[in-house]
PDB file of N, CA and C in Angstrom:
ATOM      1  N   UNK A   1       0.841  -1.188   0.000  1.00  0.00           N
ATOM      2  CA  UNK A   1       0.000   0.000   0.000  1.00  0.00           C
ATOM      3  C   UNK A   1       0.880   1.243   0.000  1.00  0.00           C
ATOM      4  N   UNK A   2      -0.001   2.215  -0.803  1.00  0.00           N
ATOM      5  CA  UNK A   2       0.817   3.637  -0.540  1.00  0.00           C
ATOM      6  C   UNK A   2       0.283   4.461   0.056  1.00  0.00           C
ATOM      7  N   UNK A   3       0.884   5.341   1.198  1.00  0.00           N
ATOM      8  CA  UNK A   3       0.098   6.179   1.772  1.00  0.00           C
ATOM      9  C   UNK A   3       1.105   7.366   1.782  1.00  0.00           C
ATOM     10  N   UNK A   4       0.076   8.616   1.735  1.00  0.00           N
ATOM     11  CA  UNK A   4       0.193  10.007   1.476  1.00  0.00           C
ATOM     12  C   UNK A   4      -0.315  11.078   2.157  1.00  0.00           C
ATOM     13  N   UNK A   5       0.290  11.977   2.960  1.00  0.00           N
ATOM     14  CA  UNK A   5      -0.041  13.042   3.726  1.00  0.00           C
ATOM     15  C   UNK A   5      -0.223  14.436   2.675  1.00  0.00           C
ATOM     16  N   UNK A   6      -1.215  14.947   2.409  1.00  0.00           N
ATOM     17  CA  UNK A   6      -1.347  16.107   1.778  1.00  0.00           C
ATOM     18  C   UNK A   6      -1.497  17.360   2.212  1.00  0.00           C
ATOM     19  N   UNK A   7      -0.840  18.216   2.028  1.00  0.00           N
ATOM     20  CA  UNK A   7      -1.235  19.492   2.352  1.00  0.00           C
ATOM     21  C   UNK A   7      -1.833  20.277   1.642  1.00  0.00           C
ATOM     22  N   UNK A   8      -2.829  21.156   2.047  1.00  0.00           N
ATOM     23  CA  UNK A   8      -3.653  21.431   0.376  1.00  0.00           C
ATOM     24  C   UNK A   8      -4.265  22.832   0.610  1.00  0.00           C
ATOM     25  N   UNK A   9      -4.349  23.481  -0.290  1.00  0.00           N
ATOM     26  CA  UNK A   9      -4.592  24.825  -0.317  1.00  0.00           C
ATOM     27  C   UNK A   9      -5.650  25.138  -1.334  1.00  0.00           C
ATOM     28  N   UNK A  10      -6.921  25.929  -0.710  1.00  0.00           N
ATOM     29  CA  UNK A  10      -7.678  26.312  -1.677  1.00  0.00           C
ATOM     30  C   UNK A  10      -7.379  27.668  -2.832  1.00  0.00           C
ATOM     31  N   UNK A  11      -7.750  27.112  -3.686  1.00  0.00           N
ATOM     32  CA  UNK A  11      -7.327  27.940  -5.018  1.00  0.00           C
ATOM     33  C   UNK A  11      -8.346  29.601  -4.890  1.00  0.00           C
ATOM     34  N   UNK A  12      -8.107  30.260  -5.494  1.00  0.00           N
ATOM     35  CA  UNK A  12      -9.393  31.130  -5.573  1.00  0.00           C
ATOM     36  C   UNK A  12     -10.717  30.741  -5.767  1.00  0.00           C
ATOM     37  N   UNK A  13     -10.787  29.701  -6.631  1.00  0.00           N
ATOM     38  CA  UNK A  13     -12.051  29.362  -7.251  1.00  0.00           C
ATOM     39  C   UNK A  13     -12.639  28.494  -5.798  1.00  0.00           C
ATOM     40  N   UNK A  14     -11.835  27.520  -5.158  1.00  0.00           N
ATOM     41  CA  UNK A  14     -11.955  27.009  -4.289  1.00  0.00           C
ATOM     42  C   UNK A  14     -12.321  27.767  -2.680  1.00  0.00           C
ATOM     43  N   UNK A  15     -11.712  28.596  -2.661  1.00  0.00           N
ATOM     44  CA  UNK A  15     -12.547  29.324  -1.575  1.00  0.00           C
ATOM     45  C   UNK A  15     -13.553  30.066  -1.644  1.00  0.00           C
ATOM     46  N   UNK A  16     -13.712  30.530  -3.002  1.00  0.00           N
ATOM     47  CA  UNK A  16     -15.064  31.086  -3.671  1.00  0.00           C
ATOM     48  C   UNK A  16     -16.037  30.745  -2.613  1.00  0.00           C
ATOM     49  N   UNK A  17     -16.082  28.776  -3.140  1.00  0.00           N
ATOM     50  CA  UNK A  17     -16.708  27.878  -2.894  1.00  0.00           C
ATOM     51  C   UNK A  17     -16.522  27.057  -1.591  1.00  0.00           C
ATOM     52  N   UNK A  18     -16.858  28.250  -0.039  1.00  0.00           N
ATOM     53  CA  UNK A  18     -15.783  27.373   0.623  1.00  0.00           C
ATOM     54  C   UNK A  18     -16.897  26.684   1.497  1.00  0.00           C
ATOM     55  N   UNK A  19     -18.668  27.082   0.860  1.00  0.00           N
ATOM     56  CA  UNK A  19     -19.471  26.332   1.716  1.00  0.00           C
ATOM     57  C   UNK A  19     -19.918  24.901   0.771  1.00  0.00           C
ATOM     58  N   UNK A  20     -19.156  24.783  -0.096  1.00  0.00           N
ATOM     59  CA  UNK A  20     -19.697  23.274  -0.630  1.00  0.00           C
ATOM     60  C   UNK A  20     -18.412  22.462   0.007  1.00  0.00           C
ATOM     61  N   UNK A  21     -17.438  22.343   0.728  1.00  0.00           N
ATOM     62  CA  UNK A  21     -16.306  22.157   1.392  1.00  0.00           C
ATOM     63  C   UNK A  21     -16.121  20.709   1.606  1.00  0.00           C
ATOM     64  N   UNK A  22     -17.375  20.627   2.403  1.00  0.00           N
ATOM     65  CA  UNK A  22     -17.361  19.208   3.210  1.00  0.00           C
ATOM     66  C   UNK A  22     -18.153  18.223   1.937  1.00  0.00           C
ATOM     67  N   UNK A  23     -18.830  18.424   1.005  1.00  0.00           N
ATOM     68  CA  UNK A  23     -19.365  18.488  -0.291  1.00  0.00           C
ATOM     69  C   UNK A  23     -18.563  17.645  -0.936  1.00  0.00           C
ATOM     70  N   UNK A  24     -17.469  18.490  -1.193  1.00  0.00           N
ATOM     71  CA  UNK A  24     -16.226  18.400  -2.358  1.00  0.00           C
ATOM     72  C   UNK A  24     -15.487  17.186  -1.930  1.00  0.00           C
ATOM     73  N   UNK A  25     -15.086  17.112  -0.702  1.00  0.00           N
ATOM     74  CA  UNK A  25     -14.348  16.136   0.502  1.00  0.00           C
ATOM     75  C   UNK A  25     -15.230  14.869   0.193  1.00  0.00           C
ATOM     76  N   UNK A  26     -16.906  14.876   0.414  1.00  0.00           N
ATOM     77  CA  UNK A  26     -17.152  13.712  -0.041  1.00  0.00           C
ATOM     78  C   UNK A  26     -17.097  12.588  -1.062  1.00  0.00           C
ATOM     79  N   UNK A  27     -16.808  13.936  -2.138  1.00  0.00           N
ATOM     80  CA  UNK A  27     -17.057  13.725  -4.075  1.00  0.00           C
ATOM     81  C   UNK A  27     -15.332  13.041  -4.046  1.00  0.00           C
ATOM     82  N   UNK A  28     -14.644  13.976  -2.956  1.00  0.00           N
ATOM     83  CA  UNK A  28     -13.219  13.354  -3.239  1.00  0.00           C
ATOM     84  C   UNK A  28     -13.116  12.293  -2.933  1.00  0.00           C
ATOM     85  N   UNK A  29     -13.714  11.745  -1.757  1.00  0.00           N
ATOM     86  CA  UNK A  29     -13.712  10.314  -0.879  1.00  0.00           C
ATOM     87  C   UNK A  29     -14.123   9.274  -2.047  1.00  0.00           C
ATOM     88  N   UNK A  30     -14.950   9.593  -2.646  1.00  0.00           N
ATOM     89  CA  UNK A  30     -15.943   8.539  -3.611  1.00  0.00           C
ATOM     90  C   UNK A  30     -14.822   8.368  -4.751  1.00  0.00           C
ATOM     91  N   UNK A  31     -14.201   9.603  -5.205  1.00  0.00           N
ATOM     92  CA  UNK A  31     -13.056   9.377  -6.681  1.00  0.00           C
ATOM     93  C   UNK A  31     -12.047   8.604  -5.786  1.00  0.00           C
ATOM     94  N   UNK A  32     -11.593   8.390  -5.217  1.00  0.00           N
ATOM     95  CA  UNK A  32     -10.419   7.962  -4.377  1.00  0.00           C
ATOM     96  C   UNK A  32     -10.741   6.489  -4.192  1.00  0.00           C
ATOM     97  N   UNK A  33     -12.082   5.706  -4.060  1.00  0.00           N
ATOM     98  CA  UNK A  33     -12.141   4.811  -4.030  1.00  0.00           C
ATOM     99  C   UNK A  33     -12.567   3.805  -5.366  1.00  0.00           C
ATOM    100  N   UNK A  34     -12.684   4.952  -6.379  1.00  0.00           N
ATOM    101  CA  UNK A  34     -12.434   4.399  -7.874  1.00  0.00           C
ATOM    102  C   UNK A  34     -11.197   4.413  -8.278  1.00  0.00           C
ATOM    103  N   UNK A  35      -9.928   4.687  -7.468  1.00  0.00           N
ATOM    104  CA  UNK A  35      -8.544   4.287  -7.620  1.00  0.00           C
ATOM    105  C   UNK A  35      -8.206   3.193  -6.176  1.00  0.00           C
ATOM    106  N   UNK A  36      -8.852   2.717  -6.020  1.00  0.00           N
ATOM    107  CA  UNK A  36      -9.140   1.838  -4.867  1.00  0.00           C
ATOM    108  C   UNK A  36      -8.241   2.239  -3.734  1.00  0.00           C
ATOM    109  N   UNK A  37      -8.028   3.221  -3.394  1.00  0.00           N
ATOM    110  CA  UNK A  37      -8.188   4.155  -2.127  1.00  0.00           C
ATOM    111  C   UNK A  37      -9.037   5.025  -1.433  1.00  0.00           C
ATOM    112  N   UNK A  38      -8.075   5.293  -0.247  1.00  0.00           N
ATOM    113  CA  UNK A  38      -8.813   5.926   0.546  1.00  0.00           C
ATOM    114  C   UNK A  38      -8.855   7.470   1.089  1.00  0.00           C
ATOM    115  N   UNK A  39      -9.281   8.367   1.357  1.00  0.00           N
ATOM    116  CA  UNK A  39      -9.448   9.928   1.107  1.00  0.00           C
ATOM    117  C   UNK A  39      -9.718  10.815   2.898  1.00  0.00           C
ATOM    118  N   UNK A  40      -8.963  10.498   3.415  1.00  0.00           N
ATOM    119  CA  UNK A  40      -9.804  11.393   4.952  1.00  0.00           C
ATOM    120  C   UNK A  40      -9.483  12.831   4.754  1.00  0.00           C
ATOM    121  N   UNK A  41     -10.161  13.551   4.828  1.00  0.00           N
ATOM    122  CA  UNK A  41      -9.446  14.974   4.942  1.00  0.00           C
ATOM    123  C   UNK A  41     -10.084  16.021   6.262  1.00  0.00           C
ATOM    124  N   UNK A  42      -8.867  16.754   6.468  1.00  0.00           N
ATOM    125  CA  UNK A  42      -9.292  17.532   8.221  1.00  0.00           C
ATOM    126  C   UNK A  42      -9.351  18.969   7.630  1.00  0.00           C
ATOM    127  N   UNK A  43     -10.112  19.838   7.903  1.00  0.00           N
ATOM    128  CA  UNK A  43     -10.218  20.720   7.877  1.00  0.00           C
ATOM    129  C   UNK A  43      -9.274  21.739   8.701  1.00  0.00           C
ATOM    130  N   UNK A  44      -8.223  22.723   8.284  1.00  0.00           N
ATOM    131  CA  UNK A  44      -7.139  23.414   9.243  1.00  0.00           C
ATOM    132  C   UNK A  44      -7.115  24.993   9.552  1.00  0.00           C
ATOM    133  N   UNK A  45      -6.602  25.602   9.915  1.00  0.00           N
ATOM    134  CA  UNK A  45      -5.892  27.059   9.741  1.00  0.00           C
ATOM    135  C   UNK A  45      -4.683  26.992   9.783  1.00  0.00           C
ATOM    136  N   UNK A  46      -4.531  28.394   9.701  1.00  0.00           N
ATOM    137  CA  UNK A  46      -2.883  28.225   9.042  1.00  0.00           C
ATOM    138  C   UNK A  46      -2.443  28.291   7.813  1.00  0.00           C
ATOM    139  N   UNK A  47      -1.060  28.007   7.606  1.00  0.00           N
ATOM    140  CA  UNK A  47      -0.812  28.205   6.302  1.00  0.00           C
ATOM    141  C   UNK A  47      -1.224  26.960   5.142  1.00  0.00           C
ATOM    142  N   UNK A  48      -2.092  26.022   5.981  1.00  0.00           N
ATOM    143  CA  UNK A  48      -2.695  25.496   4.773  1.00  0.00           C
ATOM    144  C   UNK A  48      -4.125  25.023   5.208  1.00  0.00           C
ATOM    145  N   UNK A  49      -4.832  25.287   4.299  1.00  0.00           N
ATOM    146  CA  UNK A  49      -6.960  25.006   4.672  1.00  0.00           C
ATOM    147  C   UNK A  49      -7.013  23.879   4.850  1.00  0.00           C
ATOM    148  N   UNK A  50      -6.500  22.481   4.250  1.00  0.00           N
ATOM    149  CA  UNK A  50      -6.934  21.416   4.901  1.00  0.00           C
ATOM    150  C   UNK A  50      -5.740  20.554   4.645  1.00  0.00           C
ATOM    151  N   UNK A  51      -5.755  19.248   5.566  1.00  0.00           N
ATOM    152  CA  UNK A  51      -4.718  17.953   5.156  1.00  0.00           C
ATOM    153  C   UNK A  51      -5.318  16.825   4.886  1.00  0.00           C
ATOM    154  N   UNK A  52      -5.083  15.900   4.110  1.00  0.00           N
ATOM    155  CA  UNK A  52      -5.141  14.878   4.130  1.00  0.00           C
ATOM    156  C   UNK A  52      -4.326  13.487   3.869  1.00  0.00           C
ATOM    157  N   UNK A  53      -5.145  12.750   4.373  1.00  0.00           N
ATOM    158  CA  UNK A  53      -4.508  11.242   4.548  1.00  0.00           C
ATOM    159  C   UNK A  53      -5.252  10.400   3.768  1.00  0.00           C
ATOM    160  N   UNK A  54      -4.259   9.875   2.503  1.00  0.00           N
ATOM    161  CA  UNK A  54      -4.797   8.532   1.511  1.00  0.00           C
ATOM    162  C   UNK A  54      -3.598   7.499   1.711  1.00  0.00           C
ATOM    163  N   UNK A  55      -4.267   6.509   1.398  1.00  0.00           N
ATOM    164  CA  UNK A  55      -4.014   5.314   1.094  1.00  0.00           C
ATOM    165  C   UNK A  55      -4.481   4.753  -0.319  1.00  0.00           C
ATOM    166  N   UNK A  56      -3.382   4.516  -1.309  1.00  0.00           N
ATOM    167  CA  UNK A  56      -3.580   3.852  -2.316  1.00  0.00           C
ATOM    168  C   UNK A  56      -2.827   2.344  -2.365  1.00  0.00           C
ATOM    169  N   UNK A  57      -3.096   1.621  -3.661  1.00  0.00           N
ATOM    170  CA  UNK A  57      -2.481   0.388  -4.073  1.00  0.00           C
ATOM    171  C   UNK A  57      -1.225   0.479  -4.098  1.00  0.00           C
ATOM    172  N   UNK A  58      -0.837   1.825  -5.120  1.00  0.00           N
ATOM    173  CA  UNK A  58       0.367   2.184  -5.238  1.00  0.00           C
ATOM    174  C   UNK A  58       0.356   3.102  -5.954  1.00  0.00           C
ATOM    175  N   UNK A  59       1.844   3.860  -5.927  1.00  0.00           N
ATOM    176  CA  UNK A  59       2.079   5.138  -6.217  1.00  0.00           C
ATOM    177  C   UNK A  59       1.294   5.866  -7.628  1.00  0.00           C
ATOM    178  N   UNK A  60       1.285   4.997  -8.363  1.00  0.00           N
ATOM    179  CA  UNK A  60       0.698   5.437  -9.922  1.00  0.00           C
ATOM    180  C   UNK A  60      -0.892   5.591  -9.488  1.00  0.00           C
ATOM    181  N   UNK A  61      -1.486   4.624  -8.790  1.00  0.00           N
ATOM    182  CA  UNK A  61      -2.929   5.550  -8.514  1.00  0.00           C
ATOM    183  C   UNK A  61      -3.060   6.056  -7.361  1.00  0.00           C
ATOM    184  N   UNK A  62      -2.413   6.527  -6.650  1.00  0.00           N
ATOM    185  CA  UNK A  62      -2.677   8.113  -5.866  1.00  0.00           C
ATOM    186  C   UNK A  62      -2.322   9.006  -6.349  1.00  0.00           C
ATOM    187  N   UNK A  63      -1.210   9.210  -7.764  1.00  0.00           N
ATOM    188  CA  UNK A  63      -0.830  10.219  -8.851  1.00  0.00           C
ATOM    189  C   UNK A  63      -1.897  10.427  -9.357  1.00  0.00           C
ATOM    190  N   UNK A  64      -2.536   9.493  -9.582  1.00  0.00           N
ATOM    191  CA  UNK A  64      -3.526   9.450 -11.248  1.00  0.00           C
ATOM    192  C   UNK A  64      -5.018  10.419 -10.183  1.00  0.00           C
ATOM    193  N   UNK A  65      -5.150   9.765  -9.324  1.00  0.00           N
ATOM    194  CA  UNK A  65      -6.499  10.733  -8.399  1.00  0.00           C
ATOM    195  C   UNK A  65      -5.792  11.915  -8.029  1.00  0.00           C
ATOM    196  N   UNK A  66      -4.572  11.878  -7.630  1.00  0.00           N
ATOM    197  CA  UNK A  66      -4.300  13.591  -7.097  1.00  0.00           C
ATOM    198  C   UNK A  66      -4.175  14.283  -8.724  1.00  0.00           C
ATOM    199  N   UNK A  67      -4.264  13.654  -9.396  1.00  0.00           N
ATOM    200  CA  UNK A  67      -4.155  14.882 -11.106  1.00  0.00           C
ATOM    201  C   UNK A  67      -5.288  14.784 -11.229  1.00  0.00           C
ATOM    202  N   UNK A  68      -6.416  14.238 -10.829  1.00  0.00           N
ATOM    203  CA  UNK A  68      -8.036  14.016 -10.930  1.00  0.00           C
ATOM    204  C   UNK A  68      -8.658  14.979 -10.551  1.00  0.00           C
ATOM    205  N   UNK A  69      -8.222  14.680  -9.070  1.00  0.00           N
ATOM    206  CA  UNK A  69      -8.846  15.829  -7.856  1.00  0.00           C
ATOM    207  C   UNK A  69      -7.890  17.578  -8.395  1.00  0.00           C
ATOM    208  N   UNK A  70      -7.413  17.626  -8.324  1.00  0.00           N
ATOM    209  CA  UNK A  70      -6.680  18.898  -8.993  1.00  0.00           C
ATOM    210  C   UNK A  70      -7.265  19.438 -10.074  1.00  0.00           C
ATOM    211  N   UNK A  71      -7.357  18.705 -11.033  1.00  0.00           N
ATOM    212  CA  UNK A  71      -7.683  19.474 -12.081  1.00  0.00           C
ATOM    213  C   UNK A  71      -9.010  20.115 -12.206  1.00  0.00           C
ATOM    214  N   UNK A  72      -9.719  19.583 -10.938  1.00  0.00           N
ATOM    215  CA  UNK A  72     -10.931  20.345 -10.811  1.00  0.00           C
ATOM    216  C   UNK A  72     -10.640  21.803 -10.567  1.00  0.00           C
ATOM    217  N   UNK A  73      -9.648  22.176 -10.425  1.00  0.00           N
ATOM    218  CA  UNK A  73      -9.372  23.600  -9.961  1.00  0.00           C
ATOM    219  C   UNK A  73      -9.466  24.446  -8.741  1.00  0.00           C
ATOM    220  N   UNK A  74     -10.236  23.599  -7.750  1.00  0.00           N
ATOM    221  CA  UNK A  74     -10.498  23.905  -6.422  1.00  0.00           C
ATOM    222  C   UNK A  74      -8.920  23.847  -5.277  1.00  0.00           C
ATOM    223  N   UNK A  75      -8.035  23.543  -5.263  1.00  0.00           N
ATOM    224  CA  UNK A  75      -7.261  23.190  -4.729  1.00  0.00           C
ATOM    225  C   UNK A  75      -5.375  22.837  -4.901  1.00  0.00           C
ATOM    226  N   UNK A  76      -4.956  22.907  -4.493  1.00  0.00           N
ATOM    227  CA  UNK A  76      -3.152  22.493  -4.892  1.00  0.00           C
ATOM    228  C   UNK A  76      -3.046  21.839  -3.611  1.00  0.00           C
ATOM    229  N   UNK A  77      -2.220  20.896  -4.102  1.00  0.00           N
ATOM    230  CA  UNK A  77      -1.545  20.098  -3.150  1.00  0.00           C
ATOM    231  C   UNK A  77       0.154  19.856  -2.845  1.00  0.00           C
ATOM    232  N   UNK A  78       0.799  19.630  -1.706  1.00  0.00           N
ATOM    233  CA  UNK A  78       1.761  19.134  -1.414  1.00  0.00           C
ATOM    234  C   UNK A  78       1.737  17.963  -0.668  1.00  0.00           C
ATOM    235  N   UNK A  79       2.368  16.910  -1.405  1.00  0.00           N
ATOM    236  CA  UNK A  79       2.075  15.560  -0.860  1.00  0.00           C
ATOM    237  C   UNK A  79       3.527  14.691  -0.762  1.00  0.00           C
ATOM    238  N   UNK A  80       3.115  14.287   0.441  1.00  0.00           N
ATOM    239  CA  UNK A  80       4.339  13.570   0.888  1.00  0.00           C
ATOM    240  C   UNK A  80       4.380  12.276   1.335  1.00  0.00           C
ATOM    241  N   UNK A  81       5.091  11.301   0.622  1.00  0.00           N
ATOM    242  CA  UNK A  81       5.073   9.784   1.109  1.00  0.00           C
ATOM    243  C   UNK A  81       4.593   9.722   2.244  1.00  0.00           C
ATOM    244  N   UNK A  82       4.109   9.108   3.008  1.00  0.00           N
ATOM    245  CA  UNK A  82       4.229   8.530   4.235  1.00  0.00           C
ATOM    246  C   UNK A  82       4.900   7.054   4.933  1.00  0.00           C
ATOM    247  N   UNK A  83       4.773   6.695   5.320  1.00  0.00           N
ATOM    248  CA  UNK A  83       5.684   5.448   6.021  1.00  0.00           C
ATOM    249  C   UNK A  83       5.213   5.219   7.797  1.00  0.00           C
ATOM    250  N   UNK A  84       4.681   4.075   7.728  1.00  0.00           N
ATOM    251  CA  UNK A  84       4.435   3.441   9.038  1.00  0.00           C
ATOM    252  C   UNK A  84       5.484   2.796   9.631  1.00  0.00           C
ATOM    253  N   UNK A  85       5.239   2.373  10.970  1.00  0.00           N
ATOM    254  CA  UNK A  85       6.627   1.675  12.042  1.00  0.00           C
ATOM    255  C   UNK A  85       7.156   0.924  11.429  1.00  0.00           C
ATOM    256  N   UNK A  86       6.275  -0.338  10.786  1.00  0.00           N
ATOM    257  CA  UNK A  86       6.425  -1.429  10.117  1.00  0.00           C
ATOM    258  C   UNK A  86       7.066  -0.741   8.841  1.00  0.00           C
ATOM    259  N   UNK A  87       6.918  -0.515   7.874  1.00  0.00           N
ATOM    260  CA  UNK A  87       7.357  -0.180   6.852  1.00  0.00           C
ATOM    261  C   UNK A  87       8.630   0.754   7.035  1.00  0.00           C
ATOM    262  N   UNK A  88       9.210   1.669   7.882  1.00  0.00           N
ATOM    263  CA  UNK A  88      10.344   1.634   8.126  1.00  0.00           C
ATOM    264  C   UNK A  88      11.536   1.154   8.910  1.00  0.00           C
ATOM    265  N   UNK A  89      10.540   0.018   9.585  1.00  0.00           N
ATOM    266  CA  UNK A  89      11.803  -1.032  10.137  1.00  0.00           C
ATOM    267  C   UNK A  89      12.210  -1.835   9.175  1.00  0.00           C
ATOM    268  N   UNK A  90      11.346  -1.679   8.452  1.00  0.00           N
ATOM    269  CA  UNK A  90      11.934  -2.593   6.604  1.00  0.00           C
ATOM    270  C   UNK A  90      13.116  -1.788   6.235  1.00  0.00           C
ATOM    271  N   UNK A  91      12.989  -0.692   6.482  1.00  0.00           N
ATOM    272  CA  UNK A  91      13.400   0.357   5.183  1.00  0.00           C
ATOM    273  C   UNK A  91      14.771   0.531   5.884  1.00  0.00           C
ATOM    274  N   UNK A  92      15.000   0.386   7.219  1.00  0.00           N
ATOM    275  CA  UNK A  92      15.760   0.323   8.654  1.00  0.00           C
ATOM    276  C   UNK A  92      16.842  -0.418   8.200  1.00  0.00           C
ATOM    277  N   UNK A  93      16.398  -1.836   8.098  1.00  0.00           N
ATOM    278  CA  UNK A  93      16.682  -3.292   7.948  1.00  0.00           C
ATOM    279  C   UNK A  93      17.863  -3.732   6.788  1.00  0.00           C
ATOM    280  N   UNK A  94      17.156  -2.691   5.735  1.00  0.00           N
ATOM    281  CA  UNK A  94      17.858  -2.935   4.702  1.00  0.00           C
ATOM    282  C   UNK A  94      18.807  -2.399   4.218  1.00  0.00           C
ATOM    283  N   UNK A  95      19.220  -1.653   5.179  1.00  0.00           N
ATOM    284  CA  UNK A  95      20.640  -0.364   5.121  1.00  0.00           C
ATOM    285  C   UNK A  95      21.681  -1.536   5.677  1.00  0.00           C
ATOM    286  N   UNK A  96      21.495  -2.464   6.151  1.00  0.00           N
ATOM    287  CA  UNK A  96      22.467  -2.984   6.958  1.00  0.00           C
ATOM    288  C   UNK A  96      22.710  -3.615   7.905  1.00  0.00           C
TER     289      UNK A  96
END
């Protein structure tokens, strides 16, 4: 599995629209599981409006939904691998 921490920022058009919010989050949840992942997103302040946490199969479809979800225009993202205990005592392991 791949999992991904996003940081995400509403676009102009996207804060336009900032009462269909929880809306959009759902529509995202539903595309995310037609790349057979998964979509949580938290609502923030600060220097970024919301984060989220997916889980995909692998890297090529959490690309293929984050160019999905994007191109709607509502949003930019910064996304960053993630890695669990397990998965970096692998990653640990294999240095040596």
């Amino acid at each position: 599995m791949s999992t991904h921490v996003s940081l995400i920022n509403w676009t102009d058009e996207g804060v336009k629209a900032f009462k269909d919010t929880v809306d959009r989050a759902d529509a995202a949840q539903k595309l995310a599981g037609k790349f057979g992942g998964s979509f949580e997103v938290y609502w923030t302040t600060g220097p970024y409006d919301l984060v989220a946490v997916s889980t995909f199969p692998d890297d090529d479809s959490a690309t293929a939904f984050l160019l999905v979800l994007s191109a709607q225009g509502n949003l930019r993202t910064v996304t960053l691998p993630a890695r669990s205990a397990d998965e970096m005592r692998g990653i640990i392991a294999s240095t040596g």
